[in-house]
Protein backbone atom coordinates (compact mmCIF):
# COMPACT_ATOMS: atom_id res chain seq x y z
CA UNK A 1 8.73 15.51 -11.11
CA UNK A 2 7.73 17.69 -9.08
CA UNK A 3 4.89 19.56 -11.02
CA UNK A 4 3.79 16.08 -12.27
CA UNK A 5 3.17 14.54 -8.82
CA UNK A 6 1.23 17.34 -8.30
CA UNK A 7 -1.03 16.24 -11.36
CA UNK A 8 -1.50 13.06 -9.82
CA UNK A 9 -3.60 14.54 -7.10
CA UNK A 10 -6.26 15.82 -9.41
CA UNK A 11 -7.04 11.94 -9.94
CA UNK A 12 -7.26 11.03 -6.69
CA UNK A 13 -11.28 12.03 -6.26
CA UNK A 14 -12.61 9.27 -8.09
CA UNK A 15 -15.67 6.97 -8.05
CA UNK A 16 -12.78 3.99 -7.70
CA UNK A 17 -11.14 5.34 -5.22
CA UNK A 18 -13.79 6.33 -3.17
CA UNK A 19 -15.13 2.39 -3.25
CA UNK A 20 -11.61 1.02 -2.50
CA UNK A 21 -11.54 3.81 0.58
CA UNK A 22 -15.36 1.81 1.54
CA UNK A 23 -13.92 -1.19 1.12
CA UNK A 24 -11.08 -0.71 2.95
CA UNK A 25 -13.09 1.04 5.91
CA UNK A 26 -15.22 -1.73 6.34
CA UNK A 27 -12.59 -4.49 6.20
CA UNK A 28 -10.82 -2.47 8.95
CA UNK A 29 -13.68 -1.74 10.51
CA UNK A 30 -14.67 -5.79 11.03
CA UNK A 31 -11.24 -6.58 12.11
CA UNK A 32 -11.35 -4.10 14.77
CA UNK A 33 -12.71 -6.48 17.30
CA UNK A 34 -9.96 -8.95 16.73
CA UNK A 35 -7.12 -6.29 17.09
CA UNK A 36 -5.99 -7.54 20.68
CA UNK A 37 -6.61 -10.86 20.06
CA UNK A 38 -4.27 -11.09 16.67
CA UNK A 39 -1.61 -9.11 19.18
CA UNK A 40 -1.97 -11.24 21.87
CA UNK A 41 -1.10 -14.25 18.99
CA UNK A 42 1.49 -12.90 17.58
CA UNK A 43 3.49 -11.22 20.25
CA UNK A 44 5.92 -13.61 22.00
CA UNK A 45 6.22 -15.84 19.17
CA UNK A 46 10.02 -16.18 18.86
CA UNK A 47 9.93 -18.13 15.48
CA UNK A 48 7.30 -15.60 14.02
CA UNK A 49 9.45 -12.49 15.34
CA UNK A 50 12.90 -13.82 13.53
CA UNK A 51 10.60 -14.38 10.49
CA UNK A 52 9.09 -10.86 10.45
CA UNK A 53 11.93 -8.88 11.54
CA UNK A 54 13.39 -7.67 8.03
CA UNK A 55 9.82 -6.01 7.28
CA UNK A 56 10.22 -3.15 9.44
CA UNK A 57 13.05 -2.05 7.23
CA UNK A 58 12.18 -3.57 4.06
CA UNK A 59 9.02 -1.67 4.16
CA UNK A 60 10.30 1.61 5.20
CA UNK A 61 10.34 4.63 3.33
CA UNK A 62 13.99 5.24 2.13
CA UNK A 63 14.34 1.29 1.05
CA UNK A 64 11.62 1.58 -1.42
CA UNK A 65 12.38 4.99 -2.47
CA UNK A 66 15.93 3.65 -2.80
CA UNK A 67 14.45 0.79 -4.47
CA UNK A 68 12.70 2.70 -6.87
CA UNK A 69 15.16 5.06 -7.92
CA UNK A 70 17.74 2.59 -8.87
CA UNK A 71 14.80 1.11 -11.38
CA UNK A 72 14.24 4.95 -12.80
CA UNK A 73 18.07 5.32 -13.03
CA UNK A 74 18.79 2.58 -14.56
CA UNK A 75 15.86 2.99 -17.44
CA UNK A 76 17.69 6.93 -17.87
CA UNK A 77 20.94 5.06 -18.21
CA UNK A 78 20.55 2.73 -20.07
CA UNK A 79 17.86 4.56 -22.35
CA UNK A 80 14.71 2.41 -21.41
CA UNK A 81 11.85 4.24 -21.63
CA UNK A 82 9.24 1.81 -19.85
CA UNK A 83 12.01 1.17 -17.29
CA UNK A 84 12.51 4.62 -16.18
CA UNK A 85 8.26 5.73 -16.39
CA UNK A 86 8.23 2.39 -14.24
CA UNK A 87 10.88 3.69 -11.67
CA UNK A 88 9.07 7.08 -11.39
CA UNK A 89 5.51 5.67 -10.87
CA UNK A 90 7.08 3.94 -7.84
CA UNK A 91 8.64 6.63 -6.31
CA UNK A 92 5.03 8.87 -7.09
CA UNK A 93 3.04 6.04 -5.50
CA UNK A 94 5.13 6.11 -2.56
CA UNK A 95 5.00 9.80 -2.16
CA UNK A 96 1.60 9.76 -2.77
CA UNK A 97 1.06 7.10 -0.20
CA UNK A 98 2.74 9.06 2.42
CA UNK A 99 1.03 12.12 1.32
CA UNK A 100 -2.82 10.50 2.22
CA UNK A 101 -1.43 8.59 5.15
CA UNK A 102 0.57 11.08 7.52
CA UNK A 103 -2.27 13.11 7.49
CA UNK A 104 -4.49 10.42 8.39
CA UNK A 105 -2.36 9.16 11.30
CA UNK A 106 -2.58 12.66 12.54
CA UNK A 107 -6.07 12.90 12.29
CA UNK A 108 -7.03 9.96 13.61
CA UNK A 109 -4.25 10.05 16.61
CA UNK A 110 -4.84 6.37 17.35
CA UNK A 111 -1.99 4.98 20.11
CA UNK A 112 -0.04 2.21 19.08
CA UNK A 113 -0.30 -1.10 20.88
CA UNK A 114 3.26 -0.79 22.24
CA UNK A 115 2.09 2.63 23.64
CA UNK A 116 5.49 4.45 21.93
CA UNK A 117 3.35 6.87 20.10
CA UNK A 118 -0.42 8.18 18.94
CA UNK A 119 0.34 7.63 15.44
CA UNK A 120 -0.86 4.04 14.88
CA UNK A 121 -3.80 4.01 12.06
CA UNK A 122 -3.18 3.77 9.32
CA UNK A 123 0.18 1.47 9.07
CA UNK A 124 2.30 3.43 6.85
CA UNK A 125 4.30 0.71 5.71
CA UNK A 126 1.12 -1.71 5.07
CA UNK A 127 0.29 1.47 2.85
CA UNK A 128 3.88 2.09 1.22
CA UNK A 129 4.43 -1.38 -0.05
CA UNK A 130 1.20 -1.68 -1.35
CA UNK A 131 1.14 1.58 -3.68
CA UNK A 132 4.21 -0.09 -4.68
CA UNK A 133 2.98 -3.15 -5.71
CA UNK A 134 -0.19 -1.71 -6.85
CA UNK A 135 2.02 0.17 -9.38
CA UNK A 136 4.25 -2.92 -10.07
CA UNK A 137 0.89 -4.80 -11.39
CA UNK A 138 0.27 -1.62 -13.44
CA UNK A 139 3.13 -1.87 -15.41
CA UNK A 140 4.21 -5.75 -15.12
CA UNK A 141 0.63 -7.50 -15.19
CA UNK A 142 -0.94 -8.98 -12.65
CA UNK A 143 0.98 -12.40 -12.65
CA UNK A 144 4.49 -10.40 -12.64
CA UNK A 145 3.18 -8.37 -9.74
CA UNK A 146 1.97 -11.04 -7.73
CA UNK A 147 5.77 -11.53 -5.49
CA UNK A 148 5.08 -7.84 -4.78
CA UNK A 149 1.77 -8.16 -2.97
CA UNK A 150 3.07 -11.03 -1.15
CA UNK A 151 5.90 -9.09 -0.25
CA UNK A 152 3.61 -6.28 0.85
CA UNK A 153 1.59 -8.83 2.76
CA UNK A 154 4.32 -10.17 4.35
CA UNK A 155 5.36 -6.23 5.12
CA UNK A 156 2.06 -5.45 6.02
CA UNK A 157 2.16 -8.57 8.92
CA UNK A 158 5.76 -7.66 10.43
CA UNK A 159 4.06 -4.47 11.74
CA UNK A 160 1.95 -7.00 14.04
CA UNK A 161 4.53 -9.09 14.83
CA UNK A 162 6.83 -5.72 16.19
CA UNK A 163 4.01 -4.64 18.09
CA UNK A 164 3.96 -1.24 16.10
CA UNK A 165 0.35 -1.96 14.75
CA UNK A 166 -3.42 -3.68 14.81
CA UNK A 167 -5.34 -5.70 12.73
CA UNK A 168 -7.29 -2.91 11.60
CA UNK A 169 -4.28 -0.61 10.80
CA UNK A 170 -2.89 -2.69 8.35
CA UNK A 171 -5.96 -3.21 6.41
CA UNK A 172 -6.53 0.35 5.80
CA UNK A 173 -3.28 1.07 5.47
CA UNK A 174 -3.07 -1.32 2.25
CA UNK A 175 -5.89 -0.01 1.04
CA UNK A 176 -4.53 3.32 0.88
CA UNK A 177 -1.37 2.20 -1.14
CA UNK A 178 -3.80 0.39 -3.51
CA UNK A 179 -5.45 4.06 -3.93
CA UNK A 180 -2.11 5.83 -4.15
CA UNK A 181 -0.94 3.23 -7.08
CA UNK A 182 -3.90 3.31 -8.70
CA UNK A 183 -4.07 7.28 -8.35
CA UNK A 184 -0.54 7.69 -9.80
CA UNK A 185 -1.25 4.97 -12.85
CA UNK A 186 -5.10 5.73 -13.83
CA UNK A 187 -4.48 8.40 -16.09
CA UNK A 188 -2.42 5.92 -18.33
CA UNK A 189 -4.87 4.30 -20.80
CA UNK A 190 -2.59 1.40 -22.08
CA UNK A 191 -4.68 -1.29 -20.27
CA UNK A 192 -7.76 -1.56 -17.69
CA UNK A 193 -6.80 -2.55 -14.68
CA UNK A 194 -7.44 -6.53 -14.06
CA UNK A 195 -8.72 -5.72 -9.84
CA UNK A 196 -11.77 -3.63 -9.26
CA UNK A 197 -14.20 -2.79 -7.07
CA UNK A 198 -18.16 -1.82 -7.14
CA UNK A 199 -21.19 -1.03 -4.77
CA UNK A 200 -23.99 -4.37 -4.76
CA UNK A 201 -26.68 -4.53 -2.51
CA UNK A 202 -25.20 -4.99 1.44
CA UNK A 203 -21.59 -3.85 0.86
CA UNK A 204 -18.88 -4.40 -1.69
CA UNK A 205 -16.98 -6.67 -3.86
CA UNK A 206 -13.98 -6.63 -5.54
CA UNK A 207 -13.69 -8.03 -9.03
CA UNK A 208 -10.81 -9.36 -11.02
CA UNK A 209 -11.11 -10.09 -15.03
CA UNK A 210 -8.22 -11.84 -16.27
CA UNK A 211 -6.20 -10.41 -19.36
CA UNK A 212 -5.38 -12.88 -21.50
């Protein structure tokens, strides 16, 4: 697994990737101004804080790795081949995820808002559950995979909620799990992927054909 991960990161440099990373810089970039004010709107909010609670461990590191190991174990048990290569792109797009975003949060060194720590942007769980759904949709289509990105979404808000992150945080941070799930999956030719993004004049958009 080991040696293959590794292979991974020779697709990571790629024209895609590098207009996700845009995209995802930009979108983080606009919501920077309305980081204190999102804060300031969700913070206090009793009904929103019950709601949100369950994402700070839902989206942590050992429940999806957990999570995805019991889907590679039980494709090498039960001798499912697409169930176990689905398993092990999870756990690859996880541990890619946290292999571009620790060193980001230490580069960066951005406090959080609750002042426990300098290790705010990007959110690691916004970026976690999203190069796990991003690899879900590989595999399941997008239709399949579309409970994952709301549950990454959902993820991805809790970290507001708990006062752990801004705006801007958690859209970069989702944008790097969509590049570590796309890094770990675009060497596997079966199908295109449906989401996209390209340059146009002013910016950039991203594009989704529907496979029918």
């Amino acid at each position: 697994m080991a040696k293959h991960f590794l292979t991974n990161f020779k697709y990571l440099p790629s024209k895609e990737n590098l207009y996700w990373a845009a995209a995802g810089g930009g979108l983080a970039f606009a919501a920077h101004p309305f980081d204190d004010d999102v804060n300031t709107a969700l913070i206090g909010n009793t009904a929103a804080e019950n709601f949100f609670k369950p994402g700070a461990i839902l989206g942590e590191v050992p429940t999806l790795l957990g999570s995805a190991s019991v889907v590679y174990a039980i494709g090498r048990i039960g001798d499912h081949p697409k169930v176990s290569h689905l398993g092990m792109d999870l756990i690859e797009a996880i541990v890619m995820s946290e292999a571009i975003t620790v060193p980001l949060k230490y580069a960066a060194m951005r406090e959080r808002p609750d002042g426990s720590n300098n290790l705010s942007f990007p959110s690691g769980h916004a970026a976690d559950t999203f190069a796990f759904a991003t690899a879900l949709e590989r595999h399941l289509n997008w239709r399949y995979s579309v409970p994952a990105y709301i549950f990454a979404s959902y993820v991805a808000v809790s970290r507001l909620v708990a006062d752990k992150h801004w705006l801007s945080d958690v859209v970069f941070g989702s944008s790097v799990g969509i590049i570590a799930g796309r890094t770990v999956t675009s060497h596997e030719a079966e199908r295109p992927f449906p989401v996209a993004v390209t340059i146009i004049p002013g910016g950039v958009a991203v594009l989704y054909a529907r496979n029918q």
